[in-house]
Protein backbone atom coordinates (compact mmCIF):
# COMPACT_ATOMS: atom_id res chain seq x y z
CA UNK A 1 102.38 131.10 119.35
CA UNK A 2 102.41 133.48 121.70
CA UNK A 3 105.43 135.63 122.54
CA UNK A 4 106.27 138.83 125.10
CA UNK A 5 108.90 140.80 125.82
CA UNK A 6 109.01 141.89 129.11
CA UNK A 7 110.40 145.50 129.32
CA UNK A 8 111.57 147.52 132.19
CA UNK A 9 112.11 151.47 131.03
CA UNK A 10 113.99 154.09 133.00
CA UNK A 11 117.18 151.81 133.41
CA UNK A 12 119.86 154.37 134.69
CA UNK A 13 117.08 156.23 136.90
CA UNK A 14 118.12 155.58 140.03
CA UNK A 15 120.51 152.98 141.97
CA UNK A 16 117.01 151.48 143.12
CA UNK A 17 115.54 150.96 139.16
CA UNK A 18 119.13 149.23 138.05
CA UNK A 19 118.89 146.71 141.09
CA UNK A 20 114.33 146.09 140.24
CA UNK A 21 116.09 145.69 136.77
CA UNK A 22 118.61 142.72 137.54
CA UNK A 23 116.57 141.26 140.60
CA UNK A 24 113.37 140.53 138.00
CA UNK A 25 115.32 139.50 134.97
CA UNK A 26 117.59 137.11 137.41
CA UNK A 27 114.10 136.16 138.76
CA UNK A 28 113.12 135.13 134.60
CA UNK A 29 110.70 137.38 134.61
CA UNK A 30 111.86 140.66 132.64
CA UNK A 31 113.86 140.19 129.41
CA UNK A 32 114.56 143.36 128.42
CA UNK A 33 115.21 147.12 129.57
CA UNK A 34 115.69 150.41 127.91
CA UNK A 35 118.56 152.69 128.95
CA UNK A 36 118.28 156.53 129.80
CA UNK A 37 121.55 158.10 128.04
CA UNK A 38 122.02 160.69 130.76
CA UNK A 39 120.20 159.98 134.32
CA UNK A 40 121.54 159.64 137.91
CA UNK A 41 122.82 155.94 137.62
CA UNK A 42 123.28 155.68 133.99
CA UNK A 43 126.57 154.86 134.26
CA UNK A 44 125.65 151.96 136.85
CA UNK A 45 123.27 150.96 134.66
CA UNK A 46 125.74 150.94 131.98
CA UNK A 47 128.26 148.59 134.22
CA UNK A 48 125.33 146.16 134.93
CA UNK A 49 124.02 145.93 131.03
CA UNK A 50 127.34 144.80 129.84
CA UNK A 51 128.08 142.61 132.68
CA UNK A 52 124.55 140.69 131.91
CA UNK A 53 124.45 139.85 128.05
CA UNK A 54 121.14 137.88 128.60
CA UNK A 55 119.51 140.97 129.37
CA UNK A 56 118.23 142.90 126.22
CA UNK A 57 119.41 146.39 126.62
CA UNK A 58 117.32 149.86 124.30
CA UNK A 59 117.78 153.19 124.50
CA UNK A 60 115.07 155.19 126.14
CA UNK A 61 115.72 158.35 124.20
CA UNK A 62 113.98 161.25 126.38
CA UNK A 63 113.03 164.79 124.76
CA UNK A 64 111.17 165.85 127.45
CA UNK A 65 112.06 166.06 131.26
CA UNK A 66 115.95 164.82 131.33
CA UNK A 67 119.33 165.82 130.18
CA UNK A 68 120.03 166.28 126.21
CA UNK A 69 122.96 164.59 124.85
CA UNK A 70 123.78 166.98 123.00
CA UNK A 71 124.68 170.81 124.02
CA UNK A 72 122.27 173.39 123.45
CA UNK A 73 123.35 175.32 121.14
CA UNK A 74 122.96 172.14 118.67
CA UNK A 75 119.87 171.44 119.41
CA UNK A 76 118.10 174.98 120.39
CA UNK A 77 114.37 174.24 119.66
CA UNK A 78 113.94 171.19 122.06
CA UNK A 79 115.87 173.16 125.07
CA UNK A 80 114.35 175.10 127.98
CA UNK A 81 116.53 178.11 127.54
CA UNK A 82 116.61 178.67 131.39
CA UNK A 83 117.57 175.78 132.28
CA UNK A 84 119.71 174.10 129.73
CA UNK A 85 117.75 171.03 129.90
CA UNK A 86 114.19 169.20 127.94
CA UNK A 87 111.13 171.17 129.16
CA UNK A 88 109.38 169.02 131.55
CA UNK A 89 105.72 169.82 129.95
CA UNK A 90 104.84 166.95 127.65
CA UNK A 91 102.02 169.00 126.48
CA UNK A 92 104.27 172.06 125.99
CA UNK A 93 105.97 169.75 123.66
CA UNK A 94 103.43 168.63 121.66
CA UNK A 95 102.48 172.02 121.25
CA UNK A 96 105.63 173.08 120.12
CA UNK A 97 105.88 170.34 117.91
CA UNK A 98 102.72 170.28 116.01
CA UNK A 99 102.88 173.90 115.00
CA UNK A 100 106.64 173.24 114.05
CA UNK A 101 108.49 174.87 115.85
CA UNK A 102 110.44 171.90 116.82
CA UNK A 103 112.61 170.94 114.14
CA UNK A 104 112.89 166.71 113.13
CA UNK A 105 116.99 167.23 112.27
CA UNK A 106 117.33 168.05 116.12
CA UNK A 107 114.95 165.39 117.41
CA UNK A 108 117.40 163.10 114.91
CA UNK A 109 120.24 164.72 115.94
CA UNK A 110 119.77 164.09 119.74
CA UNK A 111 118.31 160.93 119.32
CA UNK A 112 121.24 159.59 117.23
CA UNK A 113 123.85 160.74 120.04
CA UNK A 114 121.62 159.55 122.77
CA UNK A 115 121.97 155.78 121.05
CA UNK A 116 125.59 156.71 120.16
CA UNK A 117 126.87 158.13 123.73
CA UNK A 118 125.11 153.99 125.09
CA UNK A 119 127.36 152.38 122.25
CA UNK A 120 129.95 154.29 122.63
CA UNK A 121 130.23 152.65 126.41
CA UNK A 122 130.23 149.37 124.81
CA UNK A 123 126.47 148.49 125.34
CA UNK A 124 124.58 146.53 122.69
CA UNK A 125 121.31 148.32 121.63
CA UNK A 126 118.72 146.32 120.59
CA UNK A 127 115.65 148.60 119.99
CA UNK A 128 114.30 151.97 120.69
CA UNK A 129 111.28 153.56 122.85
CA UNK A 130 111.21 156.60 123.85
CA UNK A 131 110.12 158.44 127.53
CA UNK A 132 106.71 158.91 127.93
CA UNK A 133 106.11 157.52 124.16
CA UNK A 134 106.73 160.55 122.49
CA UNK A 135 107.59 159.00 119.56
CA UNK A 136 104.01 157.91 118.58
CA UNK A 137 103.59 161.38 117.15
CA UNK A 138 104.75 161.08 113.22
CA UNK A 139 107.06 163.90 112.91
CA UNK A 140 109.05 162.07 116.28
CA UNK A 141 108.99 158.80 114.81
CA UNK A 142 110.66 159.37 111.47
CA UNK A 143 113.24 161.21 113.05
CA UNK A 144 114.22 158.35 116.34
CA UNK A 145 113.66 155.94 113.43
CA UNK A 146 116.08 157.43 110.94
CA UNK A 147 118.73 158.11 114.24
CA UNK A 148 118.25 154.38 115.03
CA UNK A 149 118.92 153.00 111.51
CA UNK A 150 121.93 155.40 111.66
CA UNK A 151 123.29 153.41 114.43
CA UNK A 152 122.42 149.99 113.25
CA UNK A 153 119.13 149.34 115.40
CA UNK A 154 116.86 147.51 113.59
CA UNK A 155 113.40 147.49 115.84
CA UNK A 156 111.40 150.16 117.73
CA UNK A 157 108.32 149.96 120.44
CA UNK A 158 105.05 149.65 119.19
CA UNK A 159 103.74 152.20 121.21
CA UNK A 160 99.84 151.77 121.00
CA UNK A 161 98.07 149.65 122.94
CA UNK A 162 94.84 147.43 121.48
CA UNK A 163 91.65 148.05 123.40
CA UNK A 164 91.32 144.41 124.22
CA UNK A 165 94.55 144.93 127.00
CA UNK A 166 92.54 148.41 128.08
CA UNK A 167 89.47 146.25 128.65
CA UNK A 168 91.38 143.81 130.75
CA UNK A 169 93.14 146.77 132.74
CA UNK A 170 90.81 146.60 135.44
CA UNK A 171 91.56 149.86 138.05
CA UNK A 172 92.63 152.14 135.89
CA UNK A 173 92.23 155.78 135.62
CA UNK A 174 89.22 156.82 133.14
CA UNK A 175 91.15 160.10 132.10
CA UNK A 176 94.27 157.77 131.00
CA UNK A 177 92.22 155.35 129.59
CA UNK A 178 90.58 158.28 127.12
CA UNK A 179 94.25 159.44 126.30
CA UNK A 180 95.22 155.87 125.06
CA UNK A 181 92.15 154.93 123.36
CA UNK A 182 91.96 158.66 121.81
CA UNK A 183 95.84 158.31 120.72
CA UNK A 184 95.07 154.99 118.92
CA UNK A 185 94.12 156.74 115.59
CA UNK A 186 97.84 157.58 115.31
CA UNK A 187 98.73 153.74 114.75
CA UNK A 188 98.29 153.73 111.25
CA UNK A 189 100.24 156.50 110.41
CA UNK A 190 102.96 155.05 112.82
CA UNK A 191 102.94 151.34 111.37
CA UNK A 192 103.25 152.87 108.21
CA UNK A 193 106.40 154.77 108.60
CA UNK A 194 108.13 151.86 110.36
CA UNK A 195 107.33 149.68 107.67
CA UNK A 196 109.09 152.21 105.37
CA UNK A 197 111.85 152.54 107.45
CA UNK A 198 112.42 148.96 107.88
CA UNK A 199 112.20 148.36 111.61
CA UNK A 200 110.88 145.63 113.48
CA UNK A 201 108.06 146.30 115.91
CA UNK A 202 105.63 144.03 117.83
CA UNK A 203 102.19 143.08 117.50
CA UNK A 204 101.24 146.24 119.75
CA UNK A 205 102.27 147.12 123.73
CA UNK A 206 100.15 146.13 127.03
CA UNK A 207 100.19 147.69 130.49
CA UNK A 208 100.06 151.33 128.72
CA UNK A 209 97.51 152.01 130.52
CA UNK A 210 98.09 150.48 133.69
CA UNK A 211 101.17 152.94 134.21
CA UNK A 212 101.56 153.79 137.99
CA UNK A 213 98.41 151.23 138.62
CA UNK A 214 99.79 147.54 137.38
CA UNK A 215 99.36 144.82 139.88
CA UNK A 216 99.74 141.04 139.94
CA UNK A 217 95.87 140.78 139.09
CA UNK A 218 96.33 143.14 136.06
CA UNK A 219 99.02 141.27 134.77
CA UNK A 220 97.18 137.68 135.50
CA UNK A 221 94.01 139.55 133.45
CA UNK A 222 96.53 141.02 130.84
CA UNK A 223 97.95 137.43 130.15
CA UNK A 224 95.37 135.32 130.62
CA UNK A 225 93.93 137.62 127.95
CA UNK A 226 97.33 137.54 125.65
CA UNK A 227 96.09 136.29 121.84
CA UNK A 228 98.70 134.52 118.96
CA UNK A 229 101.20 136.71 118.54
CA UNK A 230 103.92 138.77 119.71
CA UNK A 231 103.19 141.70 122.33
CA UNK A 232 105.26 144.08 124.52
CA UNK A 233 104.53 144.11 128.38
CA UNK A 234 105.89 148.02 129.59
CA UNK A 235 106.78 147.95 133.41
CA UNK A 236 108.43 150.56 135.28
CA UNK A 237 109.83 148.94 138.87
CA UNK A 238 112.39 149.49 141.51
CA UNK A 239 112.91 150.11 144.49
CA UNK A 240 110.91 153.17 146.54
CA UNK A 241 114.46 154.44 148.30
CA UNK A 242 115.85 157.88 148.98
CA UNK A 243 117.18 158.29 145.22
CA UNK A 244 114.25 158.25 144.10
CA UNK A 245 112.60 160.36 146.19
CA UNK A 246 114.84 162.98 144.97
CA UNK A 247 113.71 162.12 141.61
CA UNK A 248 111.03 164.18 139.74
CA UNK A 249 108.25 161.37 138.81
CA UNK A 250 105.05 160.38 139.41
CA UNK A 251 105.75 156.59 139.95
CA UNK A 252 107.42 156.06 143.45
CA UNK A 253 105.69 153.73 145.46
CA UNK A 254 103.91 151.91 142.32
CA UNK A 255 107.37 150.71 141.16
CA UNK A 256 107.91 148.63 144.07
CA UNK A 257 104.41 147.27 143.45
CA UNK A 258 104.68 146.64 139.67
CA UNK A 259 107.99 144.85 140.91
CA UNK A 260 106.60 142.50 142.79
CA UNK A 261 103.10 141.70 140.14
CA UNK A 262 105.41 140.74 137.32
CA UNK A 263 106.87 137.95 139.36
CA UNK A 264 103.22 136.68 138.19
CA UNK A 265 104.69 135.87 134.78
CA UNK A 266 106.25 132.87 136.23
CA UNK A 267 102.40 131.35 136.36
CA UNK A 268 101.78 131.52 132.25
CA UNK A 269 104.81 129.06 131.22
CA UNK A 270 102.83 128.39 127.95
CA UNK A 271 104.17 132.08 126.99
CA UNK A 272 107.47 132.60 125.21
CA UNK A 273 109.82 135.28 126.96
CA UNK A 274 111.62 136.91 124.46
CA UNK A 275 113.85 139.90 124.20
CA UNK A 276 113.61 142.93 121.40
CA UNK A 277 116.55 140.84 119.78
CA UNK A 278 114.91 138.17 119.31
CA UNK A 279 112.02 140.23 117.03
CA UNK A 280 115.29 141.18 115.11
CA UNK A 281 116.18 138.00 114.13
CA UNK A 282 113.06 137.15 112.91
């Protein structure tokens, strides 16, 4: 059998991602989203998640380039002291956190009110990611993990994506490519500690590497590719308007692009759409 979720991060971006959100899933072509706990149209977002129960709704927990949950004096190590807010360096992170001088009880800490501010609105969670996958690294994923099981979320992303979905990522960016096959060593590691901590997780994630490139032929070769099992598809659409414009990211007019390919999904019918609670109940 083969099953996919169809997942749509950055929910709660902008005015224009909410409305790529419910076009595609009304469409029957996205099942699921995750949620950014403090972002420009969260609270939209928010509105639009509980007034749709068919669409699976996650937390996107972000601890790096967004707004903490938490204030800053609780969580001092993962704040830009200027600003009051995540540092927007990924690698400045990583740097930070594999010489430890990020500590895991504040990555748990924020992650856990992140998920709890989303719950607290009255939206269901029904899995975790996190922006730009931090939570591949071993010291995140423990701690998001632990946060989630704290708030009764019982699956996570599977982050890493198997090299036969790079191989059928025609277009894509050699450097990004390198990163993603080069980050693949961590998967052991990673299934390992979500085994012991009793989440859910798919068979891997698809389209990692097509980030800011997907198109309807890379979803066509992604699917027509798609083995027995059960896979994540990671899209990021919505609408290229002024919101986002005023929006620091590097995906602006590929949204509107990806939005449009994954209407291709509609041409595999022999492929389950499923949401993240639907791996739950398995």
């Amino acid at each position: 059998m083969k099953r996919l979720i169809v997942n749509a991060d950055d929910f709660g971006l902008t005015d224009g991602v909410n409305r790529a959100v419910a076009d595609l899933h009304c469409a029957g072509v996205l099942t699921s989203t995750t949620l950014m706990a403090r972002a420009g149209a969260t609270d939209a977002a928010i509105k639009l998640a509980r007034a749709t129960p068919t669409l699976g709704v996650g937390c996107h927990i972000v601890l790096v380039d967004g707004e903490p949950a938490l204030p800053a004096r609780a969580i001092p190590m993962l704040i830009d002291a200027k600003t009051g807010s995540f540092g927007i360096s990924l690698t400045a992170f990583l740097s930070r956190l594999l010489t430890r001088r990020i500590r895991p009880a504040e990555i748990e800490a924020e992650a856990r009110a992140q998920i709890e501010r989303l719950q607290s609105r009255g939206v269901r969670i029904t899995h975790i990611d996190t922006h730009k996958h931090t939570h591949m690294f071993p010291r995140v994923l423990r701690a998001v993990l632990r946060a989630a099981r704290a708030c009764g979320i019982r699956a996570v992303r599977n982050p890493f994506e198997p090299a036969w979905a790079v191989r059928a990522s025609a277009g894509t960016k050699w450097a990004r490519v390198a990163e993603v096959s080069v980050l693949r060593w961590l998967k052991p590691a990673c299934t390992r500690i979500i085994a012991e901590e009793g989440l859910a997780t798919t068979d891997g994630t698809i389209a990692v590497v097509g980030t800011g490139v997907l198109n309807a032929a890379m979803v066509r070769s992604l699917l027509n590719r798609l083995p027995e099992g059960t896979w994540e598809l990671v899209t990021h659409p919505g609408y290229n308007d002024a919101d986002l414009a005023r929006v620091r990211t590097r995906l602006r007019a590929s949204r509107e692009i990806e939005r449009d390919a994954l209407l291709a999904i509609r041409e595999f019918p022999e492929i389950e759409l499923i949401s993240f609670a639907d791996l739950q109940a398995q």
